[in-house]
N, C-alpha and C. Protein backbone atom coordinates (compact mmCIF):
# COMPACT_ATOMS: atom_id res chain seq x y z
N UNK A 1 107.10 112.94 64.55
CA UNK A 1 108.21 113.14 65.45
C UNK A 1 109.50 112.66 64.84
N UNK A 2 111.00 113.11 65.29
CA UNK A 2 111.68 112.65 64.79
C UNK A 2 112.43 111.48 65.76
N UNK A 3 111.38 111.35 66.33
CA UNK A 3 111.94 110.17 67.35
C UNK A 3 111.09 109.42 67.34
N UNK A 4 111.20 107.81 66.98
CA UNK A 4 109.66 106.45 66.87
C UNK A 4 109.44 106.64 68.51
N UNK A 5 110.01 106.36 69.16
CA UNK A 5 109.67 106.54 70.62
C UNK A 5 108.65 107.25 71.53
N UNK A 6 108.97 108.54 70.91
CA UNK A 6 108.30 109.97 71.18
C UNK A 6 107.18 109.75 71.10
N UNK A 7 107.15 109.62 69.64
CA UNK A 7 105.55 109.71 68.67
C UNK A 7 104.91 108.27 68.92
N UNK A 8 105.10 107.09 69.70
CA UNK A 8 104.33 106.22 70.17
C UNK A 8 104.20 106.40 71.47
N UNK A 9 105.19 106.76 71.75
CA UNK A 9 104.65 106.71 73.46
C UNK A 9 103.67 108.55 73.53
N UNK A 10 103.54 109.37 72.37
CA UNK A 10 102.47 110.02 72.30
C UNK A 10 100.59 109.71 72.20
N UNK A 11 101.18 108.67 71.47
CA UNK A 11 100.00 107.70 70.82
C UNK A 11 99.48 107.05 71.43
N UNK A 12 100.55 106.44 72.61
CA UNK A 12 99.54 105.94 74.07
C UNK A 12 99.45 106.46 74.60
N UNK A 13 100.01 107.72 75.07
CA UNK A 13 99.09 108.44 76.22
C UNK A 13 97.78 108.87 75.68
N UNK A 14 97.93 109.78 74.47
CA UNK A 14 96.40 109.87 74.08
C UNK A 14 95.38 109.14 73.92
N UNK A 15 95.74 107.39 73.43
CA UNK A 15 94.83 106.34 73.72
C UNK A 15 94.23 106.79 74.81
N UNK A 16 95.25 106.53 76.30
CA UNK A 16 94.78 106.46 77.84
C UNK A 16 93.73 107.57 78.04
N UNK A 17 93.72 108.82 77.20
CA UNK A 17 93.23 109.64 77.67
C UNK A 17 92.02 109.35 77.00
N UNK A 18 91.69 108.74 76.03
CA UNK A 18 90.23 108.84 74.98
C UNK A 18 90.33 109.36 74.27
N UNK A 19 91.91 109.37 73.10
CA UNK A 19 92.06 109.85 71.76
C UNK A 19 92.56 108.68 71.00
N UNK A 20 92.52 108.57 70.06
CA UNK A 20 93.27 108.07 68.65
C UNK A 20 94.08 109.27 67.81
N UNK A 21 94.81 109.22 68.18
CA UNK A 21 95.68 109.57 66.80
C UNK A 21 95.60 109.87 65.69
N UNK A 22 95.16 110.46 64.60
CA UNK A 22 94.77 110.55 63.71
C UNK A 22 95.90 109.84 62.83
N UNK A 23 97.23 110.05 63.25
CA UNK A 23 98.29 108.95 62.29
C UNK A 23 99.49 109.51 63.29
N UNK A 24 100.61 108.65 63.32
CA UNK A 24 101.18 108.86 63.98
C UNK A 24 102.83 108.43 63.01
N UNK A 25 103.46 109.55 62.68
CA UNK A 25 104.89 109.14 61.50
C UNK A 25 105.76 110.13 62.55
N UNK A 26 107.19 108.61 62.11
CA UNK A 26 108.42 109.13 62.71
C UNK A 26 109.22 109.24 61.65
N UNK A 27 109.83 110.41 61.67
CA UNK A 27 110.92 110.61 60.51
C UNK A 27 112.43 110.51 60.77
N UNK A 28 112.76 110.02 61.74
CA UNK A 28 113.70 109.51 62.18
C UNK A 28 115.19 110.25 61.63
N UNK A 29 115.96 109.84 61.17
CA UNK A 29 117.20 110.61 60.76
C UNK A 29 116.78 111.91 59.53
N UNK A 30 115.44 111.57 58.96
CA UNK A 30 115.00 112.33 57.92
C UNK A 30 115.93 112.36 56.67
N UNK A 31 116.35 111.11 56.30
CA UNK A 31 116.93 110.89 54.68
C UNK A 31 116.04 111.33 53.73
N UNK A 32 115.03 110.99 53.72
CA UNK A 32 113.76 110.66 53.12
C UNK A 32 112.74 111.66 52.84
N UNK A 33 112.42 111.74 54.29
CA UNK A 33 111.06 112.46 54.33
C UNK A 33 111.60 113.60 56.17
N UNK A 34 110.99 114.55 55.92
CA UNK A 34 111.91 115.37 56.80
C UNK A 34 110.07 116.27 57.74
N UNK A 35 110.11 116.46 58.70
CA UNK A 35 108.72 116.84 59.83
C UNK A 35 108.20 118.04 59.05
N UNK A 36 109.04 118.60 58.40
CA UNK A 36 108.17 119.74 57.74
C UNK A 36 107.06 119.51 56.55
N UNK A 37 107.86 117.76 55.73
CA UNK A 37 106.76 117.42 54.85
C UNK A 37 105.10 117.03 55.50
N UNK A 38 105.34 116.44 56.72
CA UNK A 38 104.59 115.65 57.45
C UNK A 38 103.96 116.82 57.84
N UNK A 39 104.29 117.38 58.61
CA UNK A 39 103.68 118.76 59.09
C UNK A 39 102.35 119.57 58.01
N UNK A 40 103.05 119.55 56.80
CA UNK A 40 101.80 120.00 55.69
C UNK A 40 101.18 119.07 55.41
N UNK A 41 101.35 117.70 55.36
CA UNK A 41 100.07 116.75 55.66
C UNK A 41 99.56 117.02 56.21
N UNK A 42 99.76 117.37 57.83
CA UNK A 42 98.84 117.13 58.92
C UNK A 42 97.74 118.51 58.49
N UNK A 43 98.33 119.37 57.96
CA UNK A 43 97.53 120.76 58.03
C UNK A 43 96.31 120.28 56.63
N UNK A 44 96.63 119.85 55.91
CA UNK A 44 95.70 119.45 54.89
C UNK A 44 94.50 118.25 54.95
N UNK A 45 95.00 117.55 56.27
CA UNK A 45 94.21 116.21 56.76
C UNK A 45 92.90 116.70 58.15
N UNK A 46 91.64 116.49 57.05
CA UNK A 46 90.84 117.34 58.13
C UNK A 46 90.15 116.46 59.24
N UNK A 47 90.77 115.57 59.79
CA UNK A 47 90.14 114.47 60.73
C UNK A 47 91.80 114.99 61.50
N UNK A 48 92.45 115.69 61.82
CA UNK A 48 93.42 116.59 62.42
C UNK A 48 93.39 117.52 63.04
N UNK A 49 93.27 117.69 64.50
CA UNK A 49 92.39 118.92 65.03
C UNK A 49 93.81 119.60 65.79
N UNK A 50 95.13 118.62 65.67
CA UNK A 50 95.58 119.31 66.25
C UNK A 50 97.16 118.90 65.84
N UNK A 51 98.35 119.54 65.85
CA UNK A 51 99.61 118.60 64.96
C UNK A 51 100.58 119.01 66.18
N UNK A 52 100.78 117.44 66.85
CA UNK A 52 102.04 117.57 68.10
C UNK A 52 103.19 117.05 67.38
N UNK A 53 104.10 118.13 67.28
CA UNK A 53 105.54 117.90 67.02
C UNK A 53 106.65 117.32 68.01
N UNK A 54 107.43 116.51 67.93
CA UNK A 54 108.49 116.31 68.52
C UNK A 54 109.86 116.51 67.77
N UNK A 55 110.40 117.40 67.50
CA UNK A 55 111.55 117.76 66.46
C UNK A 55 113.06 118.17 67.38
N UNK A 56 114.14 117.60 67.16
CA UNK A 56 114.96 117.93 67.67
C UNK A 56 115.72 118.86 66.50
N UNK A 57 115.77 119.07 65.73
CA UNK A 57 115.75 119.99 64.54
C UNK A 57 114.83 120.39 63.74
N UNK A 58 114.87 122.06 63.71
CA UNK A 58 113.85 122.19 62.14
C UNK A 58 114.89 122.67 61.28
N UNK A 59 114.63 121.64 60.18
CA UNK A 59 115.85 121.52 59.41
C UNK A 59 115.35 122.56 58.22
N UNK A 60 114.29 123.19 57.92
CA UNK A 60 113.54 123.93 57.15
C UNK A 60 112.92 125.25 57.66
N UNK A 61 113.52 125.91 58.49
CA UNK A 61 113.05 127.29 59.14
C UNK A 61 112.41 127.78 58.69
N UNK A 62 112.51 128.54 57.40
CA UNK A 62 111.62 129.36 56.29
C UNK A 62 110.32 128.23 55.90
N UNK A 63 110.41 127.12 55.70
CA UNK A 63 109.21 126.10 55.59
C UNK A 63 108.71 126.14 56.64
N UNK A 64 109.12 126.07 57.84
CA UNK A 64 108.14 126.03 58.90
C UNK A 64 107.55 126.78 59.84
N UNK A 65 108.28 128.15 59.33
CA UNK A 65 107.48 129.30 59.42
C UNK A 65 106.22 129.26 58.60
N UNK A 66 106.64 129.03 57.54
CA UNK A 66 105.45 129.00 56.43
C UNK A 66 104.14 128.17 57.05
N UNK A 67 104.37 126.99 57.28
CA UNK A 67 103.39 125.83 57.48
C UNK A 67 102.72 126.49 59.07
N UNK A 68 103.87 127.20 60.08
CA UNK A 68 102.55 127.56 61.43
C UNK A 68 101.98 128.42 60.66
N UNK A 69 102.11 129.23 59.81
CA UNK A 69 101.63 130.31 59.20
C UNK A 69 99.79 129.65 58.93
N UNK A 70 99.98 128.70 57.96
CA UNK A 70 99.05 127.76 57.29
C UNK A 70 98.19 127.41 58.43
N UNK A 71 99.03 126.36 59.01
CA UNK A 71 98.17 125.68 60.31
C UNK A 71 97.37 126.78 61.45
N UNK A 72 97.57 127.82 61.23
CA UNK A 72 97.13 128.77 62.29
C UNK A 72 95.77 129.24 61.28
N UNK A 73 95.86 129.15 60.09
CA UNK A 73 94.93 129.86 59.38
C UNK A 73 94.12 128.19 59.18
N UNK A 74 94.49 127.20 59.22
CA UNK A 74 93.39 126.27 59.45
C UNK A 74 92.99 125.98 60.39
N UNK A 75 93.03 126.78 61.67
CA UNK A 75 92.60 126.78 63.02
C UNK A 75 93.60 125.66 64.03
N UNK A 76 94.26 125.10 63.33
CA UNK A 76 94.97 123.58 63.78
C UNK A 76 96.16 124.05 64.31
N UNK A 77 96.26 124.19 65.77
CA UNK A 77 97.72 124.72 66.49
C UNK A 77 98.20 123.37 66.75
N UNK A 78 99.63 123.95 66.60
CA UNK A 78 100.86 122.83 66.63
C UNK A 78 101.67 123.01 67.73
N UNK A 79 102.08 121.90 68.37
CA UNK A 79 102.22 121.98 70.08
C UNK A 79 103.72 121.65 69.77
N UNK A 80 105.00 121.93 69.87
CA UNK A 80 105.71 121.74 69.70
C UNK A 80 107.02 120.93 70.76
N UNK A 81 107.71 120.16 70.79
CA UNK A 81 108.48 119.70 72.19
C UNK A 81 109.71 119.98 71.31
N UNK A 82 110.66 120.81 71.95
CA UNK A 82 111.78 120.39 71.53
C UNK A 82 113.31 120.40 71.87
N UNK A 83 113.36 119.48 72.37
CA UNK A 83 114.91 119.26 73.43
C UNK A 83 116.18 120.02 73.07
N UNK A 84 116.89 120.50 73.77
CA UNK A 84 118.03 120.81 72.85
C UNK A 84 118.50 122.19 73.76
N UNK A 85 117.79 122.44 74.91
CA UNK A 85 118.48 123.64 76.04
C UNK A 85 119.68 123.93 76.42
N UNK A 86 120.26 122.30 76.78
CA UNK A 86 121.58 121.78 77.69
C UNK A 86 122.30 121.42 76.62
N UNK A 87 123.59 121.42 76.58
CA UNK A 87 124.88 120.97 75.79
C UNK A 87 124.25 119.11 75.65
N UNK A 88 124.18 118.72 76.74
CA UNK A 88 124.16 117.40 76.55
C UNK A 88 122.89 116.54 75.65
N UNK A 89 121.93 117.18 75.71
CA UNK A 89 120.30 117.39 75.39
C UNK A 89 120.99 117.33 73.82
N UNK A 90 122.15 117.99 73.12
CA UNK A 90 122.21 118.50 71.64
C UNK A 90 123.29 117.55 71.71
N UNK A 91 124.06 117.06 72.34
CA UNK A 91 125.20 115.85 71.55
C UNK A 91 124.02 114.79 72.20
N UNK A 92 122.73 114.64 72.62
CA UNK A 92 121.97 112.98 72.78
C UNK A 92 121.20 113.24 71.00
N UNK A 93 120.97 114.72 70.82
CA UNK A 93 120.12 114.42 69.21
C UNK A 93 121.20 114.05 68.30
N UNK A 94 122.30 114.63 68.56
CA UNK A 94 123.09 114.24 67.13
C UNK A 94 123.79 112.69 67.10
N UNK A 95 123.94 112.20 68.79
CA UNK A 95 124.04 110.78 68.36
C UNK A 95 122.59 110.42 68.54
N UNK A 96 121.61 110.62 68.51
CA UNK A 96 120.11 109.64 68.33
C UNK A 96 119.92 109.73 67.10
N UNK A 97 119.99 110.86 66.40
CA UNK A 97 119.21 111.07 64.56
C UNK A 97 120.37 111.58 63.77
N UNK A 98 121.55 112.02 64.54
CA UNK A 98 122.14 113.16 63.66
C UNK A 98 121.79 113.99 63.36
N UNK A 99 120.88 114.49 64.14
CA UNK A 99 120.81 115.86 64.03
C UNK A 99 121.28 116.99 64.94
N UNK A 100 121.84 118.01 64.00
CA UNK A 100 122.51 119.36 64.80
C UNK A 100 120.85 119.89 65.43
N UNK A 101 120.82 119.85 66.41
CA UNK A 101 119.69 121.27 67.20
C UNK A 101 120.01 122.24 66.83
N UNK A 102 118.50 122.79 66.48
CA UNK A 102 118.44 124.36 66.39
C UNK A 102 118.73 125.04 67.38
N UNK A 103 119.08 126.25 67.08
CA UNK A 103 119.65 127.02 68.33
C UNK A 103 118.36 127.35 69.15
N UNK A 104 118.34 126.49 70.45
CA UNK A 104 117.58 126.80 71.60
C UNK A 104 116.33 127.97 71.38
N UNK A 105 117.24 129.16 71.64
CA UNK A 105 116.94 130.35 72.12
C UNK A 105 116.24 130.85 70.65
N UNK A 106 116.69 130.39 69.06
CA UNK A 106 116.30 130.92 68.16
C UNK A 106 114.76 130.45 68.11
N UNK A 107 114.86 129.05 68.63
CA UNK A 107 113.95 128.18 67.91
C UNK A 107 113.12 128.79 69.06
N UNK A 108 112.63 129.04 70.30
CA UNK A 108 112.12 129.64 71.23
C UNK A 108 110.90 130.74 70.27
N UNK A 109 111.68 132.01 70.14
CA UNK A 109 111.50 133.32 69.28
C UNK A 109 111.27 132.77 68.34
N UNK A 110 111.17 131.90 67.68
CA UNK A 110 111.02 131.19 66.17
C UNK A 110 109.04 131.12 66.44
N UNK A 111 109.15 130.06 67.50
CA UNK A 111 108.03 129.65 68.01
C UNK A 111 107.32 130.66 68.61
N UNK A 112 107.69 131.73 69.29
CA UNK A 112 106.79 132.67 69.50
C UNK A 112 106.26 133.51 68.63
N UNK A 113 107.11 133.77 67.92
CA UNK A 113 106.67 134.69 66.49
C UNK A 113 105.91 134.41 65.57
N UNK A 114 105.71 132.87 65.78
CA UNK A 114 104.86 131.88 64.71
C UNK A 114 103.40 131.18 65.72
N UNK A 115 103.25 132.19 66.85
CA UNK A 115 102.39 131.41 67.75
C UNK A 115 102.25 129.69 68.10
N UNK A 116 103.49 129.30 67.52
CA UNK A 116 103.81 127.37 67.91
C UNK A 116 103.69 127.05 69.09
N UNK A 117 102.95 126.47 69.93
CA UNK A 117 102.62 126.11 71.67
C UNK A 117 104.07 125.41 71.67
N UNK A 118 104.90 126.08 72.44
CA UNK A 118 106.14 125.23 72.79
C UNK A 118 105.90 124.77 74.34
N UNK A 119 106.08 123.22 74.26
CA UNK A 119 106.23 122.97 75.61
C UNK A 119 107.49 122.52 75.84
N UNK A 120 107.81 122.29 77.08
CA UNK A 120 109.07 121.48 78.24
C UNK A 120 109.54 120.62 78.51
N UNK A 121 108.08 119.50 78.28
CA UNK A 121 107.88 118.20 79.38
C UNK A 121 107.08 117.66 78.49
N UNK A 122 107.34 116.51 78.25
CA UNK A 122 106.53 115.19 77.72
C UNK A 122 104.90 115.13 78.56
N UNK A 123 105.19 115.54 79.40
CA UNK A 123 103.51 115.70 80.32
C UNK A 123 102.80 116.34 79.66
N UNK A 124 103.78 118.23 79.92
CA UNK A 124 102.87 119.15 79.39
C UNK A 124 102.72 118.97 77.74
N UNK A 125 103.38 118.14 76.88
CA UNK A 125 102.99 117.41 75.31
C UNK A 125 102.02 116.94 75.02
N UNK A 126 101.58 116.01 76.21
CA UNK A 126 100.28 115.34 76.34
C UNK A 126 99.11 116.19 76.86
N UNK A 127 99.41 117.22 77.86
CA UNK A 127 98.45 117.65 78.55
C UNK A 127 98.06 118.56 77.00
N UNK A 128 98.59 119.80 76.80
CA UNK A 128 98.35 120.60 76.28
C UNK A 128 97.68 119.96 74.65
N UNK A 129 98.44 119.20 73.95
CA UNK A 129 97.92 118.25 73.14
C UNK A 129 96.20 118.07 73.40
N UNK A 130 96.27 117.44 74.38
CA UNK A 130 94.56 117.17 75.08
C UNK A 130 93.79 117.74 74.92
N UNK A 131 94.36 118.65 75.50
CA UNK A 131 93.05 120.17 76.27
C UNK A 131 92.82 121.07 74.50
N UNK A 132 94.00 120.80 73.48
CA UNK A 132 93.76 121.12 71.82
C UNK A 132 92.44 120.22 71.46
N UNK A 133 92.73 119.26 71.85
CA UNK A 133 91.64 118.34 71.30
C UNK A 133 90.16 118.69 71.38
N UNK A 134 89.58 118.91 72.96
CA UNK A 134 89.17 119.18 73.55
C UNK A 134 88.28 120.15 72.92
N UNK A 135 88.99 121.29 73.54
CA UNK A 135 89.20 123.03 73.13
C UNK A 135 90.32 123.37 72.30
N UNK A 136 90.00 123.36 70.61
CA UNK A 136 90.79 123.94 69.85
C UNK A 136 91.29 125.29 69.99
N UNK A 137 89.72 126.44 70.53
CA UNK A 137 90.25 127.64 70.62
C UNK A 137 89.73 128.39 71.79
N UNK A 138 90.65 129.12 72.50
CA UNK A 138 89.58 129.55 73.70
C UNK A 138 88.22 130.04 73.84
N UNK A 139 87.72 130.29 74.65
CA UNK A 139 86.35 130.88 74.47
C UNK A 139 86.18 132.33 74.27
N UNK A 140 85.93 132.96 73.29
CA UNK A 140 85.78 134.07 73.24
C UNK A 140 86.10 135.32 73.95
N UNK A 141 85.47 134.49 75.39
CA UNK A 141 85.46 135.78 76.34
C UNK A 141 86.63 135.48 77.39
N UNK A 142 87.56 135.01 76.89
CA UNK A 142 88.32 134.20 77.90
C UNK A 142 88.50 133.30 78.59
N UNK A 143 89.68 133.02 79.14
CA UNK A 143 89.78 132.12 79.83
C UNK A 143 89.41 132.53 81.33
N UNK A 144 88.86 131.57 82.04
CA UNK A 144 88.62 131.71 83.86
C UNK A 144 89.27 131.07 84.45
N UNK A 145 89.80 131.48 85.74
CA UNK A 145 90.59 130.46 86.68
C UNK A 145 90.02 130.32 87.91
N UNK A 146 89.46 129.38 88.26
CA UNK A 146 88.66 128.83 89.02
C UNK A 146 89.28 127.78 89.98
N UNK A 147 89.53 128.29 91.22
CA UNK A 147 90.19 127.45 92.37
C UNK A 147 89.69 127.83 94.04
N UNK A 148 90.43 126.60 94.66
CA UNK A 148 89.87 126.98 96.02
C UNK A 148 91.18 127.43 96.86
N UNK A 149 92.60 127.61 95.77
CA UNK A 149 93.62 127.84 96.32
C UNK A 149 94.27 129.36 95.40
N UNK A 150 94.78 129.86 96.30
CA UNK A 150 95.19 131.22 95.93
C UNK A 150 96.61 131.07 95.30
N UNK A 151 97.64 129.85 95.84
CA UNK A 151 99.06 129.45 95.04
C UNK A 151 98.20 129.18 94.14
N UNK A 152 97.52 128.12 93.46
CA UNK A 152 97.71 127.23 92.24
C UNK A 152 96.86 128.58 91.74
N UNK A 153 96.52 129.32 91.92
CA UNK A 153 95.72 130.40 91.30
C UNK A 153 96.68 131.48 90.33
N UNK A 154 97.99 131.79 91.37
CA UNK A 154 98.94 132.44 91.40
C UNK A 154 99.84 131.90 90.35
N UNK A 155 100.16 130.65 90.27
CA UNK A 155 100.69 129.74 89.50
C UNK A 155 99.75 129.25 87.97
N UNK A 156 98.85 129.36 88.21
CA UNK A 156 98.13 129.39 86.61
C UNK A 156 98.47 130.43 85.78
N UNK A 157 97.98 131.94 86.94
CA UNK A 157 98.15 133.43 86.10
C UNK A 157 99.55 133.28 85.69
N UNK A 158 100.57 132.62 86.09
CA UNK A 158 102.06 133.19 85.39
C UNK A 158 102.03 132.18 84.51
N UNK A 159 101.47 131.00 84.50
CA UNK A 159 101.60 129.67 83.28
C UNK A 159 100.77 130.30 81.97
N UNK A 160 99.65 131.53 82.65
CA UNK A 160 98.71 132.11 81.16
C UNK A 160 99.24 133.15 80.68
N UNK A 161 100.40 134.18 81.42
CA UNK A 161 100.94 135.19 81.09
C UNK A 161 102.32 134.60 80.28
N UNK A 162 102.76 133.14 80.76
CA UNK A 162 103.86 132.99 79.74
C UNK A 162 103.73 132.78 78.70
N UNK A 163 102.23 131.64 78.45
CA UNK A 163 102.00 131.59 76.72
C UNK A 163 101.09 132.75 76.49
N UNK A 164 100.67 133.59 76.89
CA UNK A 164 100.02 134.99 76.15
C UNK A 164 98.14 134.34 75.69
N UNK A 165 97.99 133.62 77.10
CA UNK A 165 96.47 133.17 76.96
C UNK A 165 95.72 134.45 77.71
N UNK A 166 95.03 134.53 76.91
CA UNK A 166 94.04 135.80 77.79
C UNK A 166 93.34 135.16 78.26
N UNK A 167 92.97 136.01 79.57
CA UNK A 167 92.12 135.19 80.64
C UNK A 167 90.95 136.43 80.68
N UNK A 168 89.72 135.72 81.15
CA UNK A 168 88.83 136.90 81.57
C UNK A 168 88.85 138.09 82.42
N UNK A 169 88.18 139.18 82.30
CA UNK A 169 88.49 140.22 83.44
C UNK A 169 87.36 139.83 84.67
């Protein structure tokens, strides 16, 4: 993550849940070492089932196209969080790290084109993170939605039609 914050308070929720971390690096202003290096670690480290990003910049577009490219062909999806919607959201990264945000909307289409799980919410970071752990890849025959309520039913099908999860017939 490029935030120490992020990427520990990632590290305990997954504790809470019954994970360890496989390693947990903040690259912080990225003088040094920048999420895209870290990122091809994670894809090469096979006790890694799953690589949660927190990036308020990808400062390497063409690299990190490359690397979901990789990570998708090592089965290892990368869950991505990344702030930067609201005007204010992009002057809190550039005074937290100095970093300029990628353009929103690019980095969006960036992530869809590269199948990157983009989430919203620090929840859904953890949740979706999880359920990777869990279930790396769906089941073959789909996904099922199984409820005793017809909203949260209604409300799953548009949460599986936004990330392009196939569900069973």
């Amino acid at each position: 993550g490029q935030s120490g914050g992020m990427a520990v308070a990632l590290g305990a929720a997954l504790r809470m849940r019954g994970f360890a971390a496989t390693y947990i690096v903040s690259t912080g202003n990225e003088a040094a070492l920048g999420i895209e290096e870290v990122i091809e670690d994670a894809i090469e480290h096979k006790e890694s089932p799953v690589i949660a990003v927190f990036a308020e910049q990808i400062r390497k577009p063409d690299m990190f196209r490359n690397l979901a490219w990789r990570a998708r062909a090592a089965k290892k999806p990368i869950v991505l969080l990344h702030p930067g919607a609201s005007a204010r959201a992009r002057d809190a990264a550039a005074t937290h790290t100095g970093a300029r945000p990628t353009d929103h909307a690019a980095m969006r289409e960036m992530a869809r084109q590269e199948a990157v799980i983009l989430v919203d919410s620090f929840d859904e970071w953890i949740d979706v993170t999880t359920l990777l752990c869990h279930y790396p890849a769906p089941p073959k025959a789909g996904l099922a939605v199984i409820t005793n309520s017809g909203a949260f039913r209604g409300m799953t099908y548009d949460w599986c039609e936004r990330l392009e999860v196939p569900l069973a017939t």
